[in-house]
Every structure is written in structure tokens, then in C-alpha cells.
N, C-alpha and C. Protein backbone atom coordinates (compact mmCIF):
# COMPACT_ATOMS: atom_id res chain seq x y z
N UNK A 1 -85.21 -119.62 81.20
CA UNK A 1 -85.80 -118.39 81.69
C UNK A 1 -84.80 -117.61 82.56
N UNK A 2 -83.80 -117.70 83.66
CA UNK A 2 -83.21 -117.70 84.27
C UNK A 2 -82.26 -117.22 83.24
N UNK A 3 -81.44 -117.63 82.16
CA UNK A 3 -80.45 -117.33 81.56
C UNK A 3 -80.98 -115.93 80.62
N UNK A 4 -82.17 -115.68 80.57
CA UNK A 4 -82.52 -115.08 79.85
C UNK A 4 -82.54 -113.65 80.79
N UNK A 5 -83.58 -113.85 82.17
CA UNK A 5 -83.49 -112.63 82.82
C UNK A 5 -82.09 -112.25 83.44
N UNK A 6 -81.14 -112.72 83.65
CA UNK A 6 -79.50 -112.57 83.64
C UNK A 6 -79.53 -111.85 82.67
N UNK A 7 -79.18 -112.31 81.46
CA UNK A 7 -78.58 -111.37 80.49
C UNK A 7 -79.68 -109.86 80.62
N UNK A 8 -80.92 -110.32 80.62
CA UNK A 8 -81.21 -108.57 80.40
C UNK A 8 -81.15 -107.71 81.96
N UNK A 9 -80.40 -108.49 83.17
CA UNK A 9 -80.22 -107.50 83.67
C UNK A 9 -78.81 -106.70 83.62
N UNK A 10 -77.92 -107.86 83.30
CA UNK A 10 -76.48 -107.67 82.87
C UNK A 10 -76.65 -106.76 81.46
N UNK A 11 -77.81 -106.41 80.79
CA UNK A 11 -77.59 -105.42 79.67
C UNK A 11 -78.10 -104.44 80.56
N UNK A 12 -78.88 -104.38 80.77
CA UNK A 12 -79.09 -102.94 81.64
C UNK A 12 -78.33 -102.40 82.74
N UNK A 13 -77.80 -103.23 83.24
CA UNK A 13 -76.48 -102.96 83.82
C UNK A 13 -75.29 -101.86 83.20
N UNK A 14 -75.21 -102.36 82.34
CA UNK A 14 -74.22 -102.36 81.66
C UNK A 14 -74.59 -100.79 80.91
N UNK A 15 -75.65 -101.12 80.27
CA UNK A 15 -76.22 -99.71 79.55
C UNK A 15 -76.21 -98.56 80.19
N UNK A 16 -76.63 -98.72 81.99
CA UNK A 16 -76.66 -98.02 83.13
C UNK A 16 -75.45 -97.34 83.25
N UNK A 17 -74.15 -98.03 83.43
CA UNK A 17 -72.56 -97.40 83.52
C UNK A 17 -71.97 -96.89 82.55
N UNK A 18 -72.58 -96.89 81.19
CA UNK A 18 -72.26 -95.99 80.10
C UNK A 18 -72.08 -94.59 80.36
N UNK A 19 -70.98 -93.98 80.52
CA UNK A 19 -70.84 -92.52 80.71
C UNK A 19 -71.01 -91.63 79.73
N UNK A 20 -71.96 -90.78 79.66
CA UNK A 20 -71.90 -89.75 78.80
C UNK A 20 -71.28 -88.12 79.18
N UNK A 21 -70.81 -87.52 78.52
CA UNK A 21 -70.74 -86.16 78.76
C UNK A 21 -70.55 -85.43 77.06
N UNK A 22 -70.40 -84.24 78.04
CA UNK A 22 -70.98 -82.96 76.72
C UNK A 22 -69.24 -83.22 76.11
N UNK A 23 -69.53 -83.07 75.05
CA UNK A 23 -67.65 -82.72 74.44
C UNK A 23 -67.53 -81.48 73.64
N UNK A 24 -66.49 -81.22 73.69
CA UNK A 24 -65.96 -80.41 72.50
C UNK A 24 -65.05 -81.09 71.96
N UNK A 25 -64.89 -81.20 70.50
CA UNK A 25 -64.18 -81.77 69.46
C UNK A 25 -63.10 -80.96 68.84
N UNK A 26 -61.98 -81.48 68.79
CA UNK A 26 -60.75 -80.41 67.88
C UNK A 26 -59.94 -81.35 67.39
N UNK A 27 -59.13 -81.25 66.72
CA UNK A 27 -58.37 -82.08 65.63
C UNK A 27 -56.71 -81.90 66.03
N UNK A 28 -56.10 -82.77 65.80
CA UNK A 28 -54.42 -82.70 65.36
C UNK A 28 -53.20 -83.86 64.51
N UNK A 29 -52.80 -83.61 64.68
CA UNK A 29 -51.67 -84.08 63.80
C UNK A 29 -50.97 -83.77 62.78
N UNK A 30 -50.66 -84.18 61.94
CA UNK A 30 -49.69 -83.87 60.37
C UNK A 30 -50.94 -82.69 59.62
N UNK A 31 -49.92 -81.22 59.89
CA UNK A 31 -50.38 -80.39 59.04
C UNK A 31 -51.42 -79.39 59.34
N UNK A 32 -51.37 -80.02 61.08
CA UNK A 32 -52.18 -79.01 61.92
C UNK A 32 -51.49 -77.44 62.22
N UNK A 33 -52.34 -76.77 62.92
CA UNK A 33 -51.91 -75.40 63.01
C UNK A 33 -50.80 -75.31 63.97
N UNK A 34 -50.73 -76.07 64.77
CA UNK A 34 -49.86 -76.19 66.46
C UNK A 34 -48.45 -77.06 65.44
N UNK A 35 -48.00 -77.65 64.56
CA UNK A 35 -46.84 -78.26 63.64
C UNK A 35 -46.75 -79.66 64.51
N UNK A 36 -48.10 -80.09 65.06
CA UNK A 36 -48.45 -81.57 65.67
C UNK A 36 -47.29 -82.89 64.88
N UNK A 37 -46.54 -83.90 65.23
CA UNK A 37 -46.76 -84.57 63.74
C UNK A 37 -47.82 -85.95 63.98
N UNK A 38 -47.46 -86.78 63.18
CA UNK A 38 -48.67 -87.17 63.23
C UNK A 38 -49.02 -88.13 64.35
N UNK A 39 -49.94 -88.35 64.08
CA UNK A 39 -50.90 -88.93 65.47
C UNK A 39 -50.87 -90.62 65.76
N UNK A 40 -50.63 -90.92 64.42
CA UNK A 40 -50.97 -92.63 63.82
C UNK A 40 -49.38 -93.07 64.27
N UNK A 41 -49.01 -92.97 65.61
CA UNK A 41 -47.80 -93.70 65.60
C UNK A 41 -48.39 -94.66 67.41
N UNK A 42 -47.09 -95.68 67.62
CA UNK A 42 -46.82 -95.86 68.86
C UNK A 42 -46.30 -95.12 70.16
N UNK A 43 -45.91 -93.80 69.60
CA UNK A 43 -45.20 -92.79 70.50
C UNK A 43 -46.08 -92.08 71.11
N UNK A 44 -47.08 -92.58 71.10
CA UNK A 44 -48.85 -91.25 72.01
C UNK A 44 -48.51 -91.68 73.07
N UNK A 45 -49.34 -91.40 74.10
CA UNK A 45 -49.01 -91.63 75.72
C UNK A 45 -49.41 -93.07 75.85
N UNK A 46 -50.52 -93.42 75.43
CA UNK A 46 -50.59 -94.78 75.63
C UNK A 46 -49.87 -95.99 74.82
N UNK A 47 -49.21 -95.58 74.14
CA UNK A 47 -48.05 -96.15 73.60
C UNK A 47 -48.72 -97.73 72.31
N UNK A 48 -49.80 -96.97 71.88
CA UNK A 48 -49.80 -97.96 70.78
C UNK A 48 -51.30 -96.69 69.91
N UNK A 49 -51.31 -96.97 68.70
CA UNK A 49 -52.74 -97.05 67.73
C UNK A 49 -53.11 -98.20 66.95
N UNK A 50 -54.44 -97.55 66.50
CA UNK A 50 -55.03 -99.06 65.77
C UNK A 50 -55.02 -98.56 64.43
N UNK A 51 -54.80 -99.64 64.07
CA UNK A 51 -55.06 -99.02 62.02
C UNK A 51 -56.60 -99.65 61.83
N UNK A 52 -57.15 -99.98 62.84
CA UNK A 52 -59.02 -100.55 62.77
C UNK A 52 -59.82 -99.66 63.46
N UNK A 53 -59.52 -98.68 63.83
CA UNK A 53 -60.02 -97.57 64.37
C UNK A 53 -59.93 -95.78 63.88
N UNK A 54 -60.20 -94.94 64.38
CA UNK A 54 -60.34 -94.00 64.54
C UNK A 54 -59.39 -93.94 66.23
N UNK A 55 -58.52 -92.72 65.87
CA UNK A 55 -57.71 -92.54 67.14
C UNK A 55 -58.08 -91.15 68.14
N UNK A 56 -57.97 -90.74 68.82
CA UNK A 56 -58.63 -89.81 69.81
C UNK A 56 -57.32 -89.59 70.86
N UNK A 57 -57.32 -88.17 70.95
CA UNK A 57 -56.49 -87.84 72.47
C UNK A 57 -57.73 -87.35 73.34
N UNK A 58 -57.60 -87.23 74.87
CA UNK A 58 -58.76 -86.83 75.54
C UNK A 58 -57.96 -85.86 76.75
N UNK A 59 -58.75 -85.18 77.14
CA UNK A 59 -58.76 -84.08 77.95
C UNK A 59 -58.08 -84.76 79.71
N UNK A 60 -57.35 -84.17 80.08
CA UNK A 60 -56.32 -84.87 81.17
C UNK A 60 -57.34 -85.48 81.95
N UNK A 61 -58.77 -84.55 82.32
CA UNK A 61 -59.42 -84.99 83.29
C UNK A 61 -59.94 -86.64 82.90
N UNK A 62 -60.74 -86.50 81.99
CA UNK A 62 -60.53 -87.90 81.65
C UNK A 62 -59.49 -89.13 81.14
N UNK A 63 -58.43 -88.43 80.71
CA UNK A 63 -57.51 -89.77 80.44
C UNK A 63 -56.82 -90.32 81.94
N UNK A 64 -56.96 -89.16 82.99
CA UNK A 64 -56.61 -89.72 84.18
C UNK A 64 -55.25 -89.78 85.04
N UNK A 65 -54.37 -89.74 83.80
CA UNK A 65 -53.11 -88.63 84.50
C UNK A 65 -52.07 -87.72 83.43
N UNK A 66 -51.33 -87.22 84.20
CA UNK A 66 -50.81 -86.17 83.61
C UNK A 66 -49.95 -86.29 82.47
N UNK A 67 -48.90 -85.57 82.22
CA UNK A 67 -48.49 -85.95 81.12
C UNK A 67 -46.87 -86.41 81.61
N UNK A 68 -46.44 -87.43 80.84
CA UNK A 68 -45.31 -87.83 81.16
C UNK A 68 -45.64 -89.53 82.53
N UNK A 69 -46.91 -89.27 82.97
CA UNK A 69 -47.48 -90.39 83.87
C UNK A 69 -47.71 -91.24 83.25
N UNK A 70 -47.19 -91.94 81.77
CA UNK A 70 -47.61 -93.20 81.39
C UNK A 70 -49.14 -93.05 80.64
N UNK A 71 -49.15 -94.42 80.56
CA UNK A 71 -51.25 -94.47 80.19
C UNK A 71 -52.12 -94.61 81.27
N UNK A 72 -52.96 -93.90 80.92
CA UNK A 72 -54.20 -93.05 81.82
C UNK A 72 -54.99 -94.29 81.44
N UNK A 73 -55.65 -94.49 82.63
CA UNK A 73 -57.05 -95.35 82.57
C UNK A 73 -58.12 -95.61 81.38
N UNK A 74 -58.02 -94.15 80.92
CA UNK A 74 -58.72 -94.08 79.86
C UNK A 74 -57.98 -95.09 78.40
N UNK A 75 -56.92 -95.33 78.78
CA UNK A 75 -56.40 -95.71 77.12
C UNK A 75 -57.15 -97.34 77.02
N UNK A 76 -57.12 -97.08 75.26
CA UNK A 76 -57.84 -98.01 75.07
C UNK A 76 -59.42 -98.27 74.89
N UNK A 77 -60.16 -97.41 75.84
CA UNK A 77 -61.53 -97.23 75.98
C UNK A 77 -62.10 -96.67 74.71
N UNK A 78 -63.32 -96.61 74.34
CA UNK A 78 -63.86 -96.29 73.04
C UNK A 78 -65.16 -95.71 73.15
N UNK A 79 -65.43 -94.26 72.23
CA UNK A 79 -66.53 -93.63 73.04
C UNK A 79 -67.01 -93.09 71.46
N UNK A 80 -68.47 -93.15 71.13
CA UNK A 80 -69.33 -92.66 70.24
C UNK A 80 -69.35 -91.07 70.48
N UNK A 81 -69.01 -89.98 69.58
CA UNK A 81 -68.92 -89.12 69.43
C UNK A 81 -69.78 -88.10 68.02
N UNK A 82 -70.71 -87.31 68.92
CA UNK A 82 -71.92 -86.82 68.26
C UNK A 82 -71.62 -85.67 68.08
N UNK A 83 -71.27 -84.79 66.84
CA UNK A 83 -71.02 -83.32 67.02
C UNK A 83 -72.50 -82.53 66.75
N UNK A 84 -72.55 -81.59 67.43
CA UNK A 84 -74.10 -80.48 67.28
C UNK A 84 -73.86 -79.16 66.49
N UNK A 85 -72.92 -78.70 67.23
CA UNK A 85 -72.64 -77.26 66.73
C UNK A 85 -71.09 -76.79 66.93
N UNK A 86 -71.14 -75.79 66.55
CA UNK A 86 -70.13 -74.93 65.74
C UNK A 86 -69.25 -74.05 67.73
N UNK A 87 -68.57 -73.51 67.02
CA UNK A 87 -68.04 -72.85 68.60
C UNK A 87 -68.30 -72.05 69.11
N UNK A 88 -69.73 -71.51 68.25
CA UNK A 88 -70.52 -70.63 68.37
C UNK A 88 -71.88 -70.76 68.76
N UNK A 89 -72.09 -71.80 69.12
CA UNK A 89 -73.15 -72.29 69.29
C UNK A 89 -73.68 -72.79 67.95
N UNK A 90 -74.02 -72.26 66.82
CA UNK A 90 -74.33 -72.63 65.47
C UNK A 90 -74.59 -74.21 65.03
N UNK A 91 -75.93 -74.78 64.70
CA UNK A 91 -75.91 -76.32 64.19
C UNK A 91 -75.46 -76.03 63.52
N UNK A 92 -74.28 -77.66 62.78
CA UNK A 92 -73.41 -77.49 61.89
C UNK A 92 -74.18 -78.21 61.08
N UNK A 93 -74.16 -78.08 59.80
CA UNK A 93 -74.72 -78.26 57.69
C UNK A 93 -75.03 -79.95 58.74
N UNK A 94 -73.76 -80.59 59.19
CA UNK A 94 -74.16 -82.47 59.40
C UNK A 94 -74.20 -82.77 61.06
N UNK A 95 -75.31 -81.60 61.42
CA UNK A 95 -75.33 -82.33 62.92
C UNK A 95 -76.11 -83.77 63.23
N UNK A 96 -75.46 -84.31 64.10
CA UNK A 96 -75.59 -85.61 64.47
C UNK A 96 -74.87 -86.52 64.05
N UNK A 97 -73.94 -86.01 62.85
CA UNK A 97 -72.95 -87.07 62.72
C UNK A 97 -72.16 -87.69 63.41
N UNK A 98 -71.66 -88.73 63.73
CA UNK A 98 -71.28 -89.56 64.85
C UNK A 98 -70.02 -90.63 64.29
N UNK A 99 -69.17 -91.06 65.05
CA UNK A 99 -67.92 -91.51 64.53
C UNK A 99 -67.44 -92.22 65.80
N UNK A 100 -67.08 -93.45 66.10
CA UNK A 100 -66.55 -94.30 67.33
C UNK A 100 -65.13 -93.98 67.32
N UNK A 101 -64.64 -93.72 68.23
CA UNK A 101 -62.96 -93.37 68.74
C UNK A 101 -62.29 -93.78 69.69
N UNK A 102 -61.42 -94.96 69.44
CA UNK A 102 -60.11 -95.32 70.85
C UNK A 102 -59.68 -94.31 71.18
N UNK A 103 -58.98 -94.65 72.61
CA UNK A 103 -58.61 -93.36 73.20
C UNK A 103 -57.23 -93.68 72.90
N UNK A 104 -56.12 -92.71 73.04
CA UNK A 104 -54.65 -93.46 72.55
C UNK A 104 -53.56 -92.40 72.83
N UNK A 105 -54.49 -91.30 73.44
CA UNK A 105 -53.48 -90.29 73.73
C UNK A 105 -53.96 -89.18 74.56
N UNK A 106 -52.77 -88.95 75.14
CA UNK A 106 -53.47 -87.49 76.36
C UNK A 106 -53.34 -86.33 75.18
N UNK A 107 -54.42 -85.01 76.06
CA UNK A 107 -54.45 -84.03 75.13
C UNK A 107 -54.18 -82.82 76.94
N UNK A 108 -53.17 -82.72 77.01
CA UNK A 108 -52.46 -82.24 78.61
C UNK A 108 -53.33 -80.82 78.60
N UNK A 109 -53.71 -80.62 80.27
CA UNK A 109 -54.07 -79.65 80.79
C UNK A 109 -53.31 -78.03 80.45
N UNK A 110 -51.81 -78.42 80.63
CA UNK A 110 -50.93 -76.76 80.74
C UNK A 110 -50.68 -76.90 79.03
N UNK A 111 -50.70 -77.17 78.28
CA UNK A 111 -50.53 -76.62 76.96
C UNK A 111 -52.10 -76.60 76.35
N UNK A 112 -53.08 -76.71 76.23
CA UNK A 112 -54.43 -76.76 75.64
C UNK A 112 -55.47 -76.08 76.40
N UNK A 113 -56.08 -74.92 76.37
CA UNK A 113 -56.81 -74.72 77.35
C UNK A 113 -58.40 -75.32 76.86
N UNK A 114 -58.57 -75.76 75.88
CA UNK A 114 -59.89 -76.81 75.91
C UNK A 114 -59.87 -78.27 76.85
N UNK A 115 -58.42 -78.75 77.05
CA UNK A 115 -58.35 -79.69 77.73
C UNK A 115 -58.06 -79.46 79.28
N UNK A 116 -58.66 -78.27 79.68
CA UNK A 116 -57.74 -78.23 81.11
C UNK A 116 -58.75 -77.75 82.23
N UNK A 117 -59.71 -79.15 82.24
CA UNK A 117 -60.77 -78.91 82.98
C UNK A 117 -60.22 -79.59 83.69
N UNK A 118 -60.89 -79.02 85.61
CA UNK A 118 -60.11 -79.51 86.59
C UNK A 118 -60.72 -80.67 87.27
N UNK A 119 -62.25 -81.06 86.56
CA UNK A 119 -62.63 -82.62 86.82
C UNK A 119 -63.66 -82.89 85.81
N UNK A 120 -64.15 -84.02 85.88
CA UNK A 120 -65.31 -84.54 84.17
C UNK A 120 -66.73 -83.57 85.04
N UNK A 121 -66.78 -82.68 86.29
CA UNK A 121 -67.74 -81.94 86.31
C UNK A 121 -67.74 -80.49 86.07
N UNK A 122 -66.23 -80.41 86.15
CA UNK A 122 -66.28 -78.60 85.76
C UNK A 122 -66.31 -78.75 83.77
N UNK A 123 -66.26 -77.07 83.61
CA UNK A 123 -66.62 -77.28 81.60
C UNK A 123 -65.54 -76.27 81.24
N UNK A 124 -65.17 -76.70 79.50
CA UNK A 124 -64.03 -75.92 79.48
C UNK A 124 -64.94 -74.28 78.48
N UNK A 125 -63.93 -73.32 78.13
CA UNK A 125 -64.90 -71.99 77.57
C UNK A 125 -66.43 -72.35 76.76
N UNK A 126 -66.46 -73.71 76.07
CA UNK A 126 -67.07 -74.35 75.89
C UNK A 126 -68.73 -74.74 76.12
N UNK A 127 -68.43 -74.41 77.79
CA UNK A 127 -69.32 -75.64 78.29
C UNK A 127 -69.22 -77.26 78.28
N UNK A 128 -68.24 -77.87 77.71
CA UNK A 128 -67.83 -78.98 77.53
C UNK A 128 -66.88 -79.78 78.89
N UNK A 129 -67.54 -80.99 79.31
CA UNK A 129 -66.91 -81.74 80.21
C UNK A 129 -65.45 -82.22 79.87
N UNK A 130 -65.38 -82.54 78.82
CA UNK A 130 -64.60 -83.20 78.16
C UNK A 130 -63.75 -82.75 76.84
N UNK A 131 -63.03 -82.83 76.01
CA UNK A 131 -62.08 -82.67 75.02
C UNK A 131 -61.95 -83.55 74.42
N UNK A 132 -62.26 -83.84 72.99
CA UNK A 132 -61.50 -85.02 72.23
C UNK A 132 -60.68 -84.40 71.34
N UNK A 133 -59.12 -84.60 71.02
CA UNK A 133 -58.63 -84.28 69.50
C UNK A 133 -58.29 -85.08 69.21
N UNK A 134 -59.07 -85.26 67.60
CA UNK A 134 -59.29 -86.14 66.71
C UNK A 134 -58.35 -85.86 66.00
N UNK A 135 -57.46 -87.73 65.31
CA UNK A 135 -56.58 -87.70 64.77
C UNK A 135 -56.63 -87.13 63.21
N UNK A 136 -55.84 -86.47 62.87
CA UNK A 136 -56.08 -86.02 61.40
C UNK A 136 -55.61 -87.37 60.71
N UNK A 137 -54.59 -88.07 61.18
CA UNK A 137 -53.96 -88.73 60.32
C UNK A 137 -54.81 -89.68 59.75
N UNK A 138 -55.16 -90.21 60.95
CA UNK A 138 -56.39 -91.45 60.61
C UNK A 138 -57.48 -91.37 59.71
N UNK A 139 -58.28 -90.36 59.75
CA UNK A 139 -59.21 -89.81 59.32
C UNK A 139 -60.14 -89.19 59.82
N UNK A 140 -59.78 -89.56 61.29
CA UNK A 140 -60.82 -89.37 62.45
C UNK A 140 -61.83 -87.62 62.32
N UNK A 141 -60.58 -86.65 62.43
CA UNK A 141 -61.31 -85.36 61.79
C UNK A 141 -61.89 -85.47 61.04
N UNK A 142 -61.58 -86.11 59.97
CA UNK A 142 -62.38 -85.72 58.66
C UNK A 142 -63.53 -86.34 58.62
N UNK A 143 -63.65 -87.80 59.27
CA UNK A 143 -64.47 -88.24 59.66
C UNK A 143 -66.29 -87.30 60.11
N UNK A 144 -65.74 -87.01 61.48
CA UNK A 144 -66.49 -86.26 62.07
C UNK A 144 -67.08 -85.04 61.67
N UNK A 145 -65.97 -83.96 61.29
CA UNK A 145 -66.43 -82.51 60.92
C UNK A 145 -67.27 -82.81 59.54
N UNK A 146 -66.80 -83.79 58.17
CA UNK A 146 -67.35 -83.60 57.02
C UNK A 146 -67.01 -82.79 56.64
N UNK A 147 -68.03 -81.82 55.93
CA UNK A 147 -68.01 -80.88 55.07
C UNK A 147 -68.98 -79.94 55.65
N UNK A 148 -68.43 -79.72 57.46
CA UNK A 148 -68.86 -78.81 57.75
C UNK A 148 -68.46 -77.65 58.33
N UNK A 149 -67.35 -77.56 57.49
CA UNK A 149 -66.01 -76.52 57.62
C UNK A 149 -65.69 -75.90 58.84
N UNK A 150 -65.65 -76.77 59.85
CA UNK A 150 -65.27 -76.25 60.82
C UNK A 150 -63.99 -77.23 60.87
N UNK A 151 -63.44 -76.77 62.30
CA UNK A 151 -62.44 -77.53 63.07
C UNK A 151 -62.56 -78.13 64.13
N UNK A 152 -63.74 -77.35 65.09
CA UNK A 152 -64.05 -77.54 66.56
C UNK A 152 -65.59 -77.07 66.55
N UNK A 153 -65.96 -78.43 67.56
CA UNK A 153 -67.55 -78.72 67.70
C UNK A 153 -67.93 -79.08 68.81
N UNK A 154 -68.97 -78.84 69.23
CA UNK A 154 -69.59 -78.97 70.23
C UNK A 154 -70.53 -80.62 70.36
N UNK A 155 -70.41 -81.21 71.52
CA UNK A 155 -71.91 -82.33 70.98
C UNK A 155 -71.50 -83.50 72.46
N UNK A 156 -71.81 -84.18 72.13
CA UNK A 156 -71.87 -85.50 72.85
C UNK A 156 -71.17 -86.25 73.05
N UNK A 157 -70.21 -87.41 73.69
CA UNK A 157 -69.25 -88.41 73.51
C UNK A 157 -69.38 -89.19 74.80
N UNK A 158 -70.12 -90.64 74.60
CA UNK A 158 -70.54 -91.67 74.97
C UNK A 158 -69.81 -92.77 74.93
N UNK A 159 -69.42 -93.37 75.82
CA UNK A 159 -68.58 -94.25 76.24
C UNK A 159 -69.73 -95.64 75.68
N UNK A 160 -68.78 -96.71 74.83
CA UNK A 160 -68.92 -97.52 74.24
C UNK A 160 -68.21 -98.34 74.13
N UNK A 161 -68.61 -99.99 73.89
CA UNK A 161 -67.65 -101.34 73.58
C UNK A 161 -67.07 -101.11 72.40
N UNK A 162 -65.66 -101.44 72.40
CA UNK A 162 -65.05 -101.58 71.92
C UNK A 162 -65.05 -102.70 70.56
């Protein structure tokens, strides 16, 4: 009995420190508009990817430091990502689609202005706490957007086990 009410307070615990915030979603790598290359290497800030994942850069405020500072706290971490709408507000053709993403790379404050919120409480033009760009290489974009011809989305991104 004892081992039992442990674990369910250690799950609710746990469920409790799950961070959520609002995101906005954008894409890069090989063949992007910015001549990104690709994303699927060891050379990101946190200095490794997974070929068992979906890869993600995140917005300075959350990866935790700047650019050229090494890996940010955030690397490594893995967060469920829900897109809603369009950059227009607009539900997109597959809202609610959802896709899990390591973190593996900064997406820097002075070159991106979606990423250059000045803490996880201010929002970028958006309304968005947060920034993810999703790796093209991986699949991670394609993943997410579908076939809902966008590039950049609005929605959810929930911090999750790995």
C-alpha cells in the first residue's frame, strides 16, 4: 500500500512540473528560405542529434543561453508539440496534430525575431512564449505542418519524458 501511494504521489508530482507554454512553430534546415544547412548534424549548439527522434531548435529564452554559450539547459529535454493555427490566427486543415521533439539547438534572439522573447513570460508578434524550429532534415516539419501548407503555427509545446 505504501509503495503504491508513493508512486501516485511521485506521478502527480511529476505531472505537476510539466511545463507548458503557448508556441509558435517554424522550420529550418537544407533548402530553407534563410540557405540554413542542415540541421541533422553534431555541429547544433548542443553538439549532438538523434537519428530516434525528431530534432528542434528553441527560442534563447528557453534554451537558456546565448549563442556561442555552449548547451543551454534546455538541450536534450523533449517536449510534445500541438499546432492550432495558421499565423493568422486560422485553424489549420490538421489541428491538433502533435509530434515529440529533442531539443538540440538554439534558435538565437538577434537574428530571429520569433525567437527573441526576453523571458518564457513575455510573447513573441505571435503571442507565443516560446519558438520551436523544426528540423526539415529529420522530418520534424513535415511531421508537424502535414498537408497543411503552411510553414509557421501557432499551438502548444509541453514538456515531456524523454
Amino acid at each position: 500500500m505504501l509503495t503504491q501511494t508513493l508512486f501516485l504521489f511521485a506521478t502527480a508530482f511529476s505531472a505537476a512540473q510539466a511545463a507548458t507554454y503557448k508556441a509558435s512553430f517554424t522550420e529550418y534546415g537544407s533548402g530553407d528560405d534563410r540557405s540554413s544547412g542542415t540541421c541533422n548534424t553534431n555541429t547544433v549548439a548542443c553538439g549532438f542529434f538523434s537519428a530516434n527522434s525528431y530534432q528542434a531548435a528553441v527560442s534563447q529564452n528557453l534554451f537558456g543561453v546565448g549563442p556561442g554559450a555552449g548547451a543551454g539547459p534546455a538541450c536534450g529535454t523533449c517536449y510534445k508539440l500541438t499546432a492550432e493555427t495558421d499565423s493568422s490566427g486560422n485553424k489549420l486543415s490538421n489541428a491538433g496534430n502533435s509530434i515529440t521533439v529533442q531539443v538540440n539547438n538554439l534558435c538565437p534572439a538577434d537574428s530571429n525575431v520569433l525567437c527573441s522573447q526576453s523571458s518564457l513570460t513575455s510573447a513573441n508578434q505571435y503571442g507565443a512564449n516560446v519558438n520551436f524550429d523544426l528540423c526539415i532534415d529529420d522530418g520534424a516539419a513535415g511531421a508537424l505542418f502535414g498537408n497543411s501548407g503552411v510553414g509557421l503555427a501557432v499551438g502548444t509545446a509541453e514538456e515531456v519524458s524523454c
